[in-house]
Protein backbone atom coordinates (compact mmCIF):
# COMPACT_ATOMS: atom_id res chain seq x y z
CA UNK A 1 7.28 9.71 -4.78
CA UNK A 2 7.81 11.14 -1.47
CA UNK A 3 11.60 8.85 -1.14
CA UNK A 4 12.44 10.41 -5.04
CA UNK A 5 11.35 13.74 -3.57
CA UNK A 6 13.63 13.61 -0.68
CA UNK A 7 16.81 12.10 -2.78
CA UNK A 8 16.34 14.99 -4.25
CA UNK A 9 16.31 17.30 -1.32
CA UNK A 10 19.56 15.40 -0.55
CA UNK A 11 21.21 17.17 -3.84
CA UNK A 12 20.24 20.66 -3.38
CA UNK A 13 20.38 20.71 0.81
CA UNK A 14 22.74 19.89 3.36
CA UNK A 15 20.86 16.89 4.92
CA UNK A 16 21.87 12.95 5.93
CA UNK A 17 18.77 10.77 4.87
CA UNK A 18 18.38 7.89 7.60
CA UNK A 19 15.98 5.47 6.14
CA UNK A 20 13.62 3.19 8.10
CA UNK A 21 11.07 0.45 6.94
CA UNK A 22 7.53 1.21 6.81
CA UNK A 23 5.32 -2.08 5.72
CA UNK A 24 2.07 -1.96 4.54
CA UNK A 25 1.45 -5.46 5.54
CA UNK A 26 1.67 -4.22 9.05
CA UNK A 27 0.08 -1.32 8.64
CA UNK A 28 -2.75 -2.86 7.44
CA UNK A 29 -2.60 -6.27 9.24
CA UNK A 30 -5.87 -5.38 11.93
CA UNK A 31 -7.90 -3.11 9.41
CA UNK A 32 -8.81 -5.10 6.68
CA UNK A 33 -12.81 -4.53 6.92
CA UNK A 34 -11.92 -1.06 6.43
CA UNK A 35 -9.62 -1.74 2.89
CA UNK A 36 -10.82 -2.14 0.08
CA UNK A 37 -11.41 -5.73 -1.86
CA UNK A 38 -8.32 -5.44 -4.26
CA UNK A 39 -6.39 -4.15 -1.18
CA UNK A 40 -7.61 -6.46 1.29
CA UNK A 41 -6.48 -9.20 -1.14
CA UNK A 42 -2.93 -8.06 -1.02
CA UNK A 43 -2.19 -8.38 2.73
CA UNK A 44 -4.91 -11.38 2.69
CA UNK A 45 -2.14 -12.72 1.03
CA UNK A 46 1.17 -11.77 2.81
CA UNK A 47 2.62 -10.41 -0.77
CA UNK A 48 4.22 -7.14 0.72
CA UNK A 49 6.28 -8.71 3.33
CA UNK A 50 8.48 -10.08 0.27
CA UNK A 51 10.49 -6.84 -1.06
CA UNK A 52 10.01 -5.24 2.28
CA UNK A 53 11.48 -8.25 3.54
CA UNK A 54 14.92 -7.88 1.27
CA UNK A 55 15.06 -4.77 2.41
CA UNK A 56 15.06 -5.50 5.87
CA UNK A 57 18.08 -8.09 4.87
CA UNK A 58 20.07 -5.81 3.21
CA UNK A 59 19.57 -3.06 5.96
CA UNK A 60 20.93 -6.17 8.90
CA UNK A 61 23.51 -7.12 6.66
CA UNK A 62 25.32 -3.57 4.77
CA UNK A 63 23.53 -1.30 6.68
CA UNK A 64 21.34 2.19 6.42
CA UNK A 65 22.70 3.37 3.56
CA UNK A 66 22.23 -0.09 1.29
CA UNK A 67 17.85 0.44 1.90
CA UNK A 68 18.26 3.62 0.07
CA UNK A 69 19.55 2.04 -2.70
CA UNK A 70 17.85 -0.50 -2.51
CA UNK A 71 14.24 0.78 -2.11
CA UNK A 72 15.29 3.18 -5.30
CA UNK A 73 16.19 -0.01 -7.10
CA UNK A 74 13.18 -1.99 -6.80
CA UNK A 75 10.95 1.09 -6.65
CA UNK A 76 12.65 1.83 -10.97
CA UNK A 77 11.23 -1.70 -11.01
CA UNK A 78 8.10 -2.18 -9.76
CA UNK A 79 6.62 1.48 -10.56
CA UNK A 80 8.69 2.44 -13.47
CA UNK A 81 9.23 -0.16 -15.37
CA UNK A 82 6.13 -1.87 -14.22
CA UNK A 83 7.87 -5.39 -13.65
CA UNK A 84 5.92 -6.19 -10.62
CA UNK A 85 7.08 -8.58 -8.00
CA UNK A 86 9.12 -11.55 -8.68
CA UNK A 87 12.58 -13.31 -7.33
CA UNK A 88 14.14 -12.48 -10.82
CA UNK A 89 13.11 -8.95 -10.26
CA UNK A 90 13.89 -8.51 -6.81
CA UNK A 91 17.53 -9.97 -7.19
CA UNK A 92 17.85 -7.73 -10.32
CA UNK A 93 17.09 -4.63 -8.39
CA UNK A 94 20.05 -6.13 -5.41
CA UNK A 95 21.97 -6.11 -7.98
CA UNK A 96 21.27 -2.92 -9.32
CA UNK A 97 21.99 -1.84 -5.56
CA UNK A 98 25.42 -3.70 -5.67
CA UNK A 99 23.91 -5.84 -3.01
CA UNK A 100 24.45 -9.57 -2.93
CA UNK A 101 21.74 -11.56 -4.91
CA UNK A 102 21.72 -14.28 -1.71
CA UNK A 103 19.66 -11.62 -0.27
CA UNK A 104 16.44 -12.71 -2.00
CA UNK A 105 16.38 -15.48 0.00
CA UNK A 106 14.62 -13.51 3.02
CA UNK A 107 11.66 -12.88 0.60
CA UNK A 108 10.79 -16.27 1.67
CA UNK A 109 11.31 -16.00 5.35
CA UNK A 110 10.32 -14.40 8.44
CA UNK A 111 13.57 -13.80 10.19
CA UNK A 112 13.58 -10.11 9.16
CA UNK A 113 9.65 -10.25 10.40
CA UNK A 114 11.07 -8.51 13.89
CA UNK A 115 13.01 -6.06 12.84
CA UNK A 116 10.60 -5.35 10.09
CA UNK A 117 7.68 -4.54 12.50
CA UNK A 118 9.89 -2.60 14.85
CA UNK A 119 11.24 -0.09 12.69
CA UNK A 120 7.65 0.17 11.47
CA UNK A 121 5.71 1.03 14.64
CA UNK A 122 9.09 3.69 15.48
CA UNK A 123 7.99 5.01 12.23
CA UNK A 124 4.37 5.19 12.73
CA UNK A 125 5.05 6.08 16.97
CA UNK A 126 6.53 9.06 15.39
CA UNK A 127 3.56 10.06 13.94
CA UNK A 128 0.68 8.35 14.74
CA UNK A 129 -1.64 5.15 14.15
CA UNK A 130 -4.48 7.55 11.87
CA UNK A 131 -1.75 7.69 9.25
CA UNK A 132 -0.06 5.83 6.59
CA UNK A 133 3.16 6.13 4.71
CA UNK A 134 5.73 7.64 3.76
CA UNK A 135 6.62 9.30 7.38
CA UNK A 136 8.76 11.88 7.11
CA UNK A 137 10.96 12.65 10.53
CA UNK A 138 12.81 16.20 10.73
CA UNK A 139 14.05 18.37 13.28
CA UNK A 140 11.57 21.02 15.09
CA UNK A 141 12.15 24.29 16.53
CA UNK A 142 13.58 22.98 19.85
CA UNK A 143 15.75 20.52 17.75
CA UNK A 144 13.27 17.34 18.91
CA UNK A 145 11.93 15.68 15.87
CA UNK A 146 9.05 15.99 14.79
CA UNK A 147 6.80 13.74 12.26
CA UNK A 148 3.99 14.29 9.46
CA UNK A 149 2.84 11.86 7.16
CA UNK A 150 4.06 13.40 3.70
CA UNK A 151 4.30 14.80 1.77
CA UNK A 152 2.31 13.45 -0.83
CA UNK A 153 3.55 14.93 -4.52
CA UNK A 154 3.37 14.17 -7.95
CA UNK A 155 5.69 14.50 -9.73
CA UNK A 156 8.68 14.71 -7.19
CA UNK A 157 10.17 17.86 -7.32
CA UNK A 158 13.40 18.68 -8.83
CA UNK A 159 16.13 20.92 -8.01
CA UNK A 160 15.35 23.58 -6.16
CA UNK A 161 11.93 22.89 -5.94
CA UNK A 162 12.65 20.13 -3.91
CA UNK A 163 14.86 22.00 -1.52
CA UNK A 164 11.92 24.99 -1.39
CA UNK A 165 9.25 22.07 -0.34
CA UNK A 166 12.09 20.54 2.53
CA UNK A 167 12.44 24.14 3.35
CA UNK A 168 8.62 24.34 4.40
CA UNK A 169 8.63 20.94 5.55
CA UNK A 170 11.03 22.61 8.09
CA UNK A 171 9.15 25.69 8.59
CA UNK A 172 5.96 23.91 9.85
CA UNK A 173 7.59 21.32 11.48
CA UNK A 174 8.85 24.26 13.92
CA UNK A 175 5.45 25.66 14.42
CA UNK A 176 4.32 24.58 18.04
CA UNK A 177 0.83 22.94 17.44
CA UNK A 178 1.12 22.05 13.35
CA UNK A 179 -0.36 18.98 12.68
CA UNK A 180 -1.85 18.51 9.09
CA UNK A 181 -2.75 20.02 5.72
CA UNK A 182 -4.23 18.09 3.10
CA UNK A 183 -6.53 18.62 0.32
CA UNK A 184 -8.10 15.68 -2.33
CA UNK A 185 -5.59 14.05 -4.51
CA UNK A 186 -6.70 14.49 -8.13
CA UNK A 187 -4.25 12.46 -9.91
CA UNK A 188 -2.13 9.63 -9.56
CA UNK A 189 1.83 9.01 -9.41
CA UNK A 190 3.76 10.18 -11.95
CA UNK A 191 7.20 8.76 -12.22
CA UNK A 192 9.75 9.39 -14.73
C-alpha cells in the first residue's frame, strides 16, 4: 500500500522515487520463535526469496527504475488479482514490466542472494532492526535523510491526498527528535 501510496505522491509532487529491496525472508530469517505458525512456515520455507529474487535481477540487469515497475507488476498480481506465486505469474508480471521473461530464472537461484541482503540491511540501517517494512527514506531539516517505517494506509491515497500525507511525512521527518506514531490497525489492505 505504502509503494501505491508513494506512486502516487510521484503524480501530484515534485519527487524522484529511488527504490531499494526490502525481503521479508531476511527480515525474518533469526526471529522465527517470535512469528507466528503460518508465518514461520513461509520463511521455514525460503518462498519469499523467489519474487524478491526477480526483482533483484531486473534491478542488476535494467536498473532502478525497472523494480518500480516491476514490484507494481507482481504486486496487481499477487494482491489484486490474488494469483499468488508461480513462474507463469512471475514472468507474466516481467512482462507486464516490459522486462525480459529470462529473468524468472533467478527465482531459482541465489546469485541475487548478496545484493538482495545488502540493499536490505541499508534499508533497515536506515531505520532500525525493531521495524519492518516498507521504509520510507526522505530528506530532513538539515537535508540528511532521515527514515520511519511507514506509513502504513489503507486505502492508498489519491491525488492530493497523497501529496498532503508526503507533505507531513516531510514535516516530521524535519522535527529534531521524531521517531514514531502509531495507533492499532483495524482493518486490512484494501487495494483497488
Amino acid at each position: 500500500m505504502t509503494s501505491r501510496w508513494i506512486t502516487e505522491v510521484e503524480r501530484v509532487r515534485d519527487i524522484t522515487v529511488s527504490w531499494h529491496i526490502m525481503s521479508l525472508q531476511v527480515l525474518n530469517q533469526d526471529k522465527m520463535d517470535e512469528l507466528p505458525e503460518a508465518y514461520r512456515a513461509r520463511v521455514a520455507t525460503g518462498e519469499w526469496w523467489q519474487p524478491v529474487r526477480v526483482v533483484a535481477a531486473a534491478r542488476a540487469h535494467h536498473g532502478d527504475e525497472a523494480v518500480g515497475r516491476l514490484y507494481t507488476a507482481m504486486g496487481t498480481r499477487f494482491h489484486n488479482n490474488g494469483e499468488g506465486q508461480s513462474r507463469e505469474v512471475f514472468e507474466a508480471a516481467l512482462t507486464d514490466a516490459g522486462l525480459p521473461t529470462e529473468l524468472v530464472e533467478a527465482a531459482y537461484s541465489n546469485e541475487y542472494d548478496a545484493a538482495i541482503t545488502a540493499s536490505h540491511e541499508e534499508g533497515i540501517g536506515l531505520v532500525g532492526q525493531e521495524v519492518g517494512t516498507p521504509v520510507v527514506a526522505v530528506p530532513g531539516a538539515d537535508g540528511r535523510e532521515v527514515a520511519f517505517f511507514g506509513p502504513v494506509v489503507t486505502p492508498a491515497p489519491k491525488g492530493e491526498a497523497a501529496g498532503r500525507l508526503w507533505d507531513g511525512t516531510l514535516l516530521v521527518a524535519g522535527t529534531p527528535g521524531f521517531y514514531e506514531l502509531k495507533r492499532t490497525r483495524t482493518q486490512g489492505p484494501i487495494f483497488d
